[in-house]
Protein backbone atom coordinates (compact mmCIF):
# COMPACT_ATOMS: atom_id res chain seq x y z
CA UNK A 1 19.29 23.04 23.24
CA UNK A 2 18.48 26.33 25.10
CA UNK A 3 20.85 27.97 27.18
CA UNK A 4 18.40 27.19 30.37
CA UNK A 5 18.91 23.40 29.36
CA UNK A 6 22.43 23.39 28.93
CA UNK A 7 22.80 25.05 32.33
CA UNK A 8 20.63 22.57 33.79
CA UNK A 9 22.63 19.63 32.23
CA UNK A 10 25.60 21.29 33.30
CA UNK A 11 24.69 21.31 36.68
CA UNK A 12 23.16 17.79 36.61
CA UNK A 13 26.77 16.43 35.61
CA UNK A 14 28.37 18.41 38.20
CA UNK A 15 26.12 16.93 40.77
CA UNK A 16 27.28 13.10 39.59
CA UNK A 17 30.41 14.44 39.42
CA UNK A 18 30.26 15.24 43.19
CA UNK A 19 28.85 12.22 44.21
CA UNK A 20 31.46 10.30 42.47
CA UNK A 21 33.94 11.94 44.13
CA UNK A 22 32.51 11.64 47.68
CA UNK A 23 31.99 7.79 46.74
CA UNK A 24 35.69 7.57 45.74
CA UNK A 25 37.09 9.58 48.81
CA UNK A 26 34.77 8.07 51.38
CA UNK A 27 37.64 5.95 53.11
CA UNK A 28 39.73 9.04 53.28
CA UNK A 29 37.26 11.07 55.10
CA UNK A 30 36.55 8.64 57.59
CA UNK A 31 39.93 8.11 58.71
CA UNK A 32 42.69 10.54 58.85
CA UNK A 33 45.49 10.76 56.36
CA UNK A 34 48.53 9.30 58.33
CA UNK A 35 46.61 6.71 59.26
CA UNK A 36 45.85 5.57 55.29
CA UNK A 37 49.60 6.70 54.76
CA UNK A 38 51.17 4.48 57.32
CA UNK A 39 50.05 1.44 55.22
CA UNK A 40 51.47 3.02 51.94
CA UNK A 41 54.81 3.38 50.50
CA UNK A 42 56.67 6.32 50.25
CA UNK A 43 55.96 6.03 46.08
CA UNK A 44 52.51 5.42 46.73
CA UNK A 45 52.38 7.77 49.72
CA UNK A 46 53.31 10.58 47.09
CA UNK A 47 50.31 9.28 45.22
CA UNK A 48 48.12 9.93 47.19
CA UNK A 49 49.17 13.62 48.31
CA UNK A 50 49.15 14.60 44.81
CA UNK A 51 45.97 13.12 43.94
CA UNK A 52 44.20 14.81 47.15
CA UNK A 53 45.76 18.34 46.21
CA UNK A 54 45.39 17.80 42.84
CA UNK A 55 41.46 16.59 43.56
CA UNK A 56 41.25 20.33 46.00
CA UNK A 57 43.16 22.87 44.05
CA UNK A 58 40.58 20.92 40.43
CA UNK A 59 37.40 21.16 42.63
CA UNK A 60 38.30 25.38 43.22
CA UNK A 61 38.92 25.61 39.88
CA UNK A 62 35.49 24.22 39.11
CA UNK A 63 33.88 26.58 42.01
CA UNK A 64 35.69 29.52 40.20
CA UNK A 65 34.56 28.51 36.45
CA UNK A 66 30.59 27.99 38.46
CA UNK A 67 30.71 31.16 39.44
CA UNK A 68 31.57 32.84 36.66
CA UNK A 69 34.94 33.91 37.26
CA UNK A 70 37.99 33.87 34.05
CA UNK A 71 40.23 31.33 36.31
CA UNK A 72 42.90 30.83 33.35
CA UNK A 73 44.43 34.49 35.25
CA UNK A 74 43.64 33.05 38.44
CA UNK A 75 46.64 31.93 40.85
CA UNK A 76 44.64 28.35 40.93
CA UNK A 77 45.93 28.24 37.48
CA UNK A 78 49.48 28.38 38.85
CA UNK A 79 48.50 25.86 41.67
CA UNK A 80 47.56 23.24 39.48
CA UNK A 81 50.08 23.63 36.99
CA UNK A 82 52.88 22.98 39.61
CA UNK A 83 50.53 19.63 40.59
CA UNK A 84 50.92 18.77 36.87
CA UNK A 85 54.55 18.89 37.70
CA UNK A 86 54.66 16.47 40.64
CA UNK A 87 52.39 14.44 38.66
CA UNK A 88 55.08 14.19 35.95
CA UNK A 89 57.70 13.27 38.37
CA UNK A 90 56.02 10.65 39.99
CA UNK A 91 55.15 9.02 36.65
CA UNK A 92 58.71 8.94 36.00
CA UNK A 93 59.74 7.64 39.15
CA UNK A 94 56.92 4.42 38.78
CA UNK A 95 58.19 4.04 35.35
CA UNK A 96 61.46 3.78 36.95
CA UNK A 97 60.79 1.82 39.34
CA UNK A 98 58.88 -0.77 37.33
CA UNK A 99 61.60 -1.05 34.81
CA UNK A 100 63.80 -1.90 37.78
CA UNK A 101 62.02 -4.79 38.86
C-alpha cells in the first residue's frame, strides 16, 4: 500500500471515528451537563466527567498527531495521563462498591 493510500485510509477511519463519537455523545450535546448529571449518581456522575475529559483532552491528542506534531513531549501527554489516574480510581471505587453489595 502506497503512502497516498495509507493516508487516505487513515483519514477514512478517522472520519468513522468522528461520526461514532458524535452518534455516542448526541444526548450530551443536546442537553446540558447538569441536567444529564442530576439523574446520575455521584459514582456514575464521576463517570461521566472523566469520560467527557478523557474523550476532549484524546480527541487533541489526535488533532496534534494529524497535524504532524511529536505529542509524546506535549503537555496533552501530561493531561491524559492524570485522566488515566482518575480512571484508575474510579475503577477501584466500582470494584468496591460492587463487592459491597
Amino acid at each position: 500500500m502506497s503512502k497516498a493510500q495509507q493516508a487516505i485510509a487513515a483519514v477514512d477511519h478517522l472520519s468513522s471515528t468522528l461520526v461514532s463519537v458524535d452518534a455516542a455523545t448526541s444526548e450530551l450535546s443536546e442537553r446540558n451537563y447538569d441536567e444529564c448529571a442530576v439523574e446520575l449518581s455521584p459514582l456514575e456522575e464521576a463517570k461521566l466527567s472523566v469520560s467527557l475529559a478523557y474523550s476532549v483532552a484524546s480527541l487533541y491528542f489526535t488533532l496534534q498527531n494529524a497535524k504532524g506534531e511529536d505529542s509524546t513531549k506535549h503537555p496533552i501527554q501530561n493531561e491524559l495521563n492524570g485522566i488515566r489516574g482518575y480512571v484508575k480510581q474510579i475503577q477501584e471505587l466500582s470494584k468496591a462498591d460492587k463487592e459491597k453489595d
